[in-house]
Protein backbone atom coordinates (compact mmCIF):
# COMPACT_ATOMS: atom_id res chain seq x y z
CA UNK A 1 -31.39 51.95 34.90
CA UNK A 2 -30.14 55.33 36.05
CA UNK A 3 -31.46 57.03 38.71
CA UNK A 4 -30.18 60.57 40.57
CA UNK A 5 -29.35 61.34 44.35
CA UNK A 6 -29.48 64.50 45.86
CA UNK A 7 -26.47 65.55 47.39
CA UNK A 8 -25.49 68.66 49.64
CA UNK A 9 -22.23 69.86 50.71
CA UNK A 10 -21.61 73.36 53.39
CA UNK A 11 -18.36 74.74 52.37
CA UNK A 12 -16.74 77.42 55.07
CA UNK A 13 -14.53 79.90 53.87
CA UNK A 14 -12.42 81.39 57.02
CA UNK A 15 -10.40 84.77 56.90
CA UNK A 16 -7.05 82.91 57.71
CA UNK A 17 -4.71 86.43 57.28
CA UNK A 18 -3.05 88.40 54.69
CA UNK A 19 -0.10 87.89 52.44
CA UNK A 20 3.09 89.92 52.42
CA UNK A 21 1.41 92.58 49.68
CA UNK A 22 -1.67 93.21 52.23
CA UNK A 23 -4.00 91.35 50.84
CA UNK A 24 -6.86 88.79 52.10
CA UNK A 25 -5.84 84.76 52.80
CA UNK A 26 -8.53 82.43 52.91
CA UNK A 27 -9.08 78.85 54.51
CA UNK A 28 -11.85 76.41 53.53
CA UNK A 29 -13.32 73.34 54.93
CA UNK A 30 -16.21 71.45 53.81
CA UNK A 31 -18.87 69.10 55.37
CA UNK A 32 -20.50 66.45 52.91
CA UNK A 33 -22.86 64.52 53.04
CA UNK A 34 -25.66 66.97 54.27
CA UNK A 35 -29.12 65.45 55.25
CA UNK A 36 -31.15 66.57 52.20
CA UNK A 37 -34.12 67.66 54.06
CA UNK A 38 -32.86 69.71 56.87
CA UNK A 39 -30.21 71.96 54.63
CA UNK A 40 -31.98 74.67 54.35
CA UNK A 41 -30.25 78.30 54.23
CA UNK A 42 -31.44 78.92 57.98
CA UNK A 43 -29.41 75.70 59.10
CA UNK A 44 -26.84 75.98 57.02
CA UNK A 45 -25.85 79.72 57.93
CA UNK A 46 -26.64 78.53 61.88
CA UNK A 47 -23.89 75.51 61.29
CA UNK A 48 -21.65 78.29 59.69
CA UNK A 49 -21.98 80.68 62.92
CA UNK A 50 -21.29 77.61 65.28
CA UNK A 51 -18.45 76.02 63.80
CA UNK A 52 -17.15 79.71 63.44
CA UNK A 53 -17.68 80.05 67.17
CA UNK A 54 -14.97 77.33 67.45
CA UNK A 55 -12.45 78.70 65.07
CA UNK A 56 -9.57 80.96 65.69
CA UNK A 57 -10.63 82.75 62.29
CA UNK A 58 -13.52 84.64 61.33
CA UNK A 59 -15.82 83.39 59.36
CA UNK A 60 -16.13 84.78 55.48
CA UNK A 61 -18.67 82.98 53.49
CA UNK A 62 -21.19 80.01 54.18
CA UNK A 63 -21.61 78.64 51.07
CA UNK A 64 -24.25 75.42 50.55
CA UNK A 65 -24.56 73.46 46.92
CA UNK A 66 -26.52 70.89 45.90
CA UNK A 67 -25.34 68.52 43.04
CA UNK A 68 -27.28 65.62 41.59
CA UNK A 69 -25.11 62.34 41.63
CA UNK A 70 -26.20 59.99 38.78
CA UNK A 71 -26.51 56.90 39.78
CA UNK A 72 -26.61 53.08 37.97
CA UNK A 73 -28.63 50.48 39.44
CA UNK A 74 -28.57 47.11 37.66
C-alpha cells in the first residue's frame, strides 16, 4: 500500500559577494526535516532573520517548500 508524508525543507539564500564582472554571488543552506505543523511563513521567515543574525552575509531570500514523499508500506 502506498501512502504520502509531508515533508518541509527552509532553504536560505545569503548574499555571499560579487564576481569579477560586478555582479551578485549567492550562498545557500538548507534545513530539512521541518516539523510539519509549526512551518508556517511567520516561523519560517523568523528562522530566516535569526540564523541571518549569525551569518557574516546578509540574508537574500527565505524560501520554504513542501514536497509529498510517497511512501510503501508492506
Amino acid at each position: 500500500m502506498l501512502t504520502t508524508k509531508d515533508v518541509k525543507e527552509i532553504k536560505l539564500v545569503f548574499l555571499s559577494g560579487t564576481d569579477l564582472k560586478g555582479n551578485p554571488t549567492y550562498k545557500s543552506r538548507t534545513y530539512k526535516n521541518v516539523n510539519v505543523e509549526n512551518a508556517t511563513l511567520d516561523n519560517a521567515y523568523a528562522f530566516g532573520q535569526a540564523i541571518a543574525a549569525l551569518s557574516d552575509w546578509p540574508l537574500d531570500q527565505v524560501i520554504l517548500s513542501s514536497d509529498q514523499e510517497i511512501i510503501d508500506i508492506p
